[in-house]
N, C-alpha and C. Protein backbone atom coordinates (compact mmCIF):
# COMPACT_ATOMS: atom_id res chain seq x y z
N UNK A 1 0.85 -1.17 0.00
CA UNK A 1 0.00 0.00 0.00
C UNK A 1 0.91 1.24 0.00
N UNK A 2 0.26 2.14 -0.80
CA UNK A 2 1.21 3.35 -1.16
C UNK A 2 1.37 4.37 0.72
N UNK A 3 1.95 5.66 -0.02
CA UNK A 3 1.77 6.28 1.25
C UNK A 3 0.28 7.09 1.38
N UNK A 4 0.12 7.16 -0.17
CA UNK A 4 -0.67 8.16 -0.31
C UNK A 4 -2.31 7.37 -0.15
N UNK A 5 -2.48 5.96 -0.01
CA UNK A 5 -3.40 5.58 0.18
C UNK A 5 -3.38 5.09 1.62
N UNK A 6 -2.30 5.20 2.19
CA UNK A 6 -2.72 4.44 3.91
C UNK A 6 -2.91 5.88 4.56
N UNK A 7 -2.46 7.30 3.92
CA UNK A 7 -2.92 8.21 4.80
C UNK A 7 -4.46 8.61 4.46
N UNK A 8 -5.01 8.12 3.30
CA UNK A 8 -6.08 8.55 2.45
C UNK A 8 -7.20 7.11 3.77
N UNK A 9 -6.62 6.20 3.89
CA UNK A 9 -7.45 5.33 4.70
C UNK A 9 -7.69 5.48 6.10
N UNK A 10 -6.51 6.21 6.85
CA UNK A 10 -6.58 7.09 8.15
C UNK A 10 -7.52 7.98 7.98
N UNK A 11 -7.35 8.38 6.89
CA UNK A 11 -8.65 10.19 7.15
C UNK A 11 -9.71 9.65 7.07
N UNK A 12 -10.39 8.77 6.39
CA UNK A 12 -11.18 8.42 5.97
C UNK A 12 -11.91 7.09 7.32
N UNK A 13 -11.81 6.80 7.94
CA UNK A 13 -11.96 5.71 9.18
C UNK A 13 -12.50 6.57 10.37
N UNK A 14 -13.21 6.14 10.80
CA UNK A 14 -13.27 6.99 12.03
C UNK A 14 -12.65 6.50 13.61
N UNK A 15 -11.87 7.57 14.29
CA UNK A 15 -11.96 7.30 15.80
C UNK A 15 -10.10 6.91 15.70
N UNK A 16 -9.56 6.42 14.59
CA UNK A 16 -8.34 5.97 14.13
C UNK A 16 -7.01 7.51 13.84
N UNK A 17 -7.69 9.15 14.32
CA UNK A 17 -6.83 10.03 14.49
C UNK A 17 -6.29 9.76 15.82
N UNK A 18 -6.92 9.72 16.84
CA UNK A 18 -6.74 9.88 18.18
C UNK A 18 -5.48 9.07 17.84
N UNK A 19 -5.45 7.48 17.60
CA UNK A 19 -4.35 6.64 17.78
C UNK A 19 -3.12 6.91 16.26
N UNK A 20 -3.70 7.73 15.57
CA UNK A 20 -2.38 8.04 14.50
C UNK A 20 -1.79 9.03 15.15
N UNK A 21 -2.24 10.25 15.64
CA UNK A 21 -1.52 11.40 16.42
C UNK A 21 -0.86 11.25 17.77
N UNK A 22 -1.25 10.05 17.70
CA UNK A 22 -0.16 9.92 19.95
C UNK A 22 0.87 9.50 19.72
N UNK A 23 1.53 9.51 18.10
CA UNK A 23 3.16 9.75 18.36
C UNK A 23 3.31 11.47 18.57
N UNK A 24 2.58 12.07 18.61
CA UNK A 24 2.93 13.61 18.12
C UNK A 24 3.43 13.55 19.86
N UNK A 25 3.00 13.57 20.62
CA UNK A 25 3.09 13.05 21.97
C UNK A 25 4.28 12.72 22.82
N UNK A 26 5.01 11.35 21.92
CA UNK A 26 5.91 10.81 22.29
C UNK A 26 7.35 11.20 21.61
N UNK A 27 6.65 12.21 20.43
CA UNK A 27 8.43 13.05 19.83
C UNK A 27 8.34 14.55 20.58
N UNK A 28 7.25 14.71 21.28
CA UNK A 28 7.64 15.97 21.18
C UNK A 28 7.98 16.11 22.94
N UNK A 29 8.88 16.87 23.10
CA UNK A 29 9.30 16.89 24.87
C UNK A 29 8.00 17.75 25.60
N UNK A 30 8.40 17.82 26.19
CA UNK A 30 7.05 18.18 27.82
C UNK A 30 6.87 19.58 27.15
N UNK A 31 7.66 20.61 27.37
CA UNK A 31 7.84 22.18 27.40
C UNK A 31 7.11 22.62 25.95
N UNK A 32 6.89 21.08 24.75
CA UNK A 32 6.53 21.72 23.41
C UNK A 32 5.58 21.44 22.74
N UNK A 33 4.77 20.90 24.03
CA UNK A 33 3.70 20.85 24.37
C UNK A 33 2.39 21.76 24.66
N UNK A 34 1.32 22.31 24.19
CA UNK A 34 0.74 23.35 24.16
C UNK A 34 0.05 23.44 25.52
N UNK A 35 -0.20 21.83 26.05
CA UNK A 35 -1.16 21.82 27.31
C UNK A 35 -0.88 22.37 28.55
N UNK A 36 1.01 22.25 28.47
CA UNK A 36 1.76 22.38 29.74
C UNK A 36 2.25 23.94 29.27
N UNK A 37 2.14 24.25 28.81
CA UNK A 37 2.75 26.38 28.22
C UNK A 37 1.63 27.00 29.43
N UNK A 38 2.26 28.01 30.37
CA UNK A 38 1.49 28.79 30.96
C UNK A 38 1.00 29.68 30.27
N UNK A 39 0.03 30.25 30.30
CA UNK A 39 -0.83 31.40 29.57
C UNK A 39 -0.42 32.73 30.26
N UNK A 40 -0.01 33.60 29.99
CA UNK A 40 0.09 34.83 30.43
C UNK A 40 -0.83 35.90 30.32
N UNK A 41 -1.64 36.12 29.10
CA UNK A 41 -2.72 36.60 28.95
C UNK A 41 -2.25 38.04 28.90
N UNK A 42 -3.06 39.13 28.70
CA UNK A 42 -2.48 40.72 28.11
C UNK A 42 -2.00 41.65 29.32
N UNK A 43 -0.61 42.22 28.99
CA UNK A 43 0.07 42.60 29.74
C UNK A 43 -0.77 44.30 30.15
N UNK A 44 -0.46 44.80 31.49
CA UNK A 44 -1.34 46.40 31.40
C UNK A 44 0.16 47.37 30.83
N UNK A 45 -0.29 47.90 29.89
CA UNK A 45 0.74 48.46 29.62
C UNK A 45 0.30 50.19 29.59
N UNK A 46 1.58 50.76 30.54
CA UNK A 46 1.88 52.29 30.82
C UNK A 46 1.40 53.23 30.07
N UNK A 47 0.63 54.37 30.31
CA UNK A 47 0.56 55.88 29.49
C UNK A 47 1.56 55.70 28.62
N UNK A 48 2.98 55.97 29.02
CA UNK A 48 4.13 56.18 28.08
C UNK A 48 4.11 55.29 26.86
N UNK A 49 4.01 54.13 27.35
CA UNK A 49 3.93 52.86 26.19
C UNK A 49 2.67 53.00 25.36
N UNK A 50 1.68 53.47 25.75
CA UNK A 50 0.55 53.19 25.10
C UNK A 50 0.53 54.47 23.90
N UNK A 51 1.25 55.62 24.31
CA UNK A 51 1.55 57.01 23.65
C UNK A 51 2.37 56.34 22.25
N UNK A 52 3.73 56.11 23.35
CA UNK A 52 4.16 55.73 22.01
C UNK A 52 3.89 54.66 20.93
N UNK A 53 3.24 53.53 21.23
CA UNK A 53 2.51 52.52 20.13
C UNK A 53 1.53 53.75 19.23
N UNK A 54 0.67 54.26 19.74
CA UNK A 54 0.08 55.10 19.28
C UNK A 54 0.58 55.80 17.91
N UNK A 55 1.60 56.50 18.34
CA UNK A 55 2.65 57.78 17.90
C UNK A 55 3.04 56.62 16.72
N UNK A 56 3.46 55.38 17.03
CA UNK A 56 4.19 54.66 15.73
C UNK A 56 3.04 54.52 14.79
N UNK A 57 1.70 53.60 15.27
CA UNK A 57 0.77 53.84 14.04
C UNK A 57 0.51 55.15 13.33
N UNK A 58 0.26 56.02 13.82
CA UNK A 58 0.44 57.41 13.03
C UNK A 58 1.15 57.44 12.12
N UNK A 59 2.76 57.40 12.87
CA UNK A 59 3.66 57.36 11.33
C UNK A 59 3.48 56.76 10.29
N UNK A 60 3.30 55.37 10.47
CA UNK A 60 3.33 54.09 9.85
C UNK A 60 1.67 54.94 9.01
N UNK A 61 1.20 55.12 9.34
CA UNK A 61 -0.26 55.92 8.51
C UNK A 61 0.36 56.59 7.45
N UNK A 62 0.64 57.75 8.12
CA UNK A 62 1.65 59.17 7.51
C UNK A 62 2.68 58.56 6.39
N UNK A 63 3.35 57.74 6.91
CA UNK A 63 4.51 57.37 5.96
C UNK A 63 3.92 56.60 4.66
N UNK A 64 3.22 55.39 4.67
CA UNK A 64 2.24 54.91 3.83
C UNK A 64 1.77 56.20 2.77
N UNK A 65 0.84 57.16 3.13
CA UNK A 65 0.36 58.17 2.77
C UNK A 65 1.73 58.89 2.21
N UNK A 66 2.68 59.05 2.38
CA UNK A 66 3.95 59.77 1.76
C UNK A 66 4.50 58.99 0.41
N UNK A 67 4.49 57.43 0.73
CA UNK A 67 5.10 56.54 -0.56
C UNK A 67 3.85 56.31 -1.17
N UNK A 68 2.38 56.17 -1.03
CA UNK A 68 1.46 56.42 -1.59
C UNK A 68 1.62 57.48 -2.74
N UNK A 69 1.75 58.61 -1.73
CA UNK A 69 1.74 60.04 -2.52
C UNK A 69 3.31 59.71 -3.52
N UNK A 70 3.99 59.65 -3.48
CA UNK A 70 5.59 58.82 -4.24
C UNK A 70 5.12 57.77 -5.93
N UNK A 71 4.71 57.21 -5.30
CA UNK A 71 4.58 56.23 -6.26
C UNK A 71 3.33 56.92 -7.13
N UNK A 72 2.33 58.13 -6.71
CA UNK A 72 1.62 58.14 -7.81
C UNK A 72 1.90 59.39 -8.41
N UNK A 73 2.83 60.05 -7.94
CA UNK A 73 3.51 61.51 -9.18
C UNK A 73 4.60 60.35 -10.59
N UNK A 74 5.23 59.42 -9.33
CA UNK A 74 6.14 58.91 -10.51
C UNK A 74 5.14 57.90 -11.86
N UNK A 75 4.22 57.24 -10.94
CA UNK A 75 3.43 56.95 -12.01
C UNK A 75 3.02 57.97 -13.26
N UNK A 76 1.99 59.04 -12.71
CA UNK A 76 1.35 59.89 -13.47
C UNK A 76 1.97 61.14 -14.03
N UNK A 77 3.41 61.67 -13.48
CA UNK A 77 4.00 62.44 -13.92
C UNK A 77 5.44 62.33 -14.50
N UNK A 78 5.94 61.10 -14.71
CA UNK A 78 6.82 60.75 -15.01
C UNK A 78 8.07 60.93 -14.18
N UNK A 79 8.14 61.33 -12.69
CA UNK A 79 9.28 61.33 -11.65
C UNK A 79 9.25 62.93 -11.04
C-alpha cells in the first residue's frame, strides 16, 4: 500500500486520528507541548507605552500616505 493511500485510509476511518496522532506526543518533549505552556494573557501596559505605540501607528499611517503620494507623481508624472 502506497503512502498516499494508507494516509487517504486514516482520514477516511473513524476514531483511528486519536491513535495516529499519539506519536505527536511521544516526539515531542514536555515544554513543546501546548497543554503544559502557561498562559500569560495581556500585559497592562503604561501611558508612556501606550503614547508611544500610538505615535508609531500614526507614522506608519503618515509614511504609507507619503510613498502612496511617491509612487503616484512617478506613475502619473513621469518622476
Amino acid at each position: 500500500m502506497s503512502y498516499k493511500s494508507s494516509c487517504m485510509t486514516e482520514m477516511e476511518e473513524p476514531g483511528t486520528m486519536d491513535s495516529s496522532m499519539s506519536w505527536v506526543h511521544e516526539v515531542l518533549e514536555a515544554d513543546q507541548l501546548t497543554a503544559s505552556k502557561m498562559r500569560y494573557g495581556r500585559r497592562k501596559l503604561s501611558r508612556g507605552t501606550l503614547a508611544l505605540l500610538w505615535a508609531l501607528r500614526v507614522y506608519v499611517v503618515f509614511m504609507l500616505f507619503i510613498v502612496g503620494l511617491a509612487v503616484w507623481n512617478a506613475l502619473h508624472f513621469g518622476g
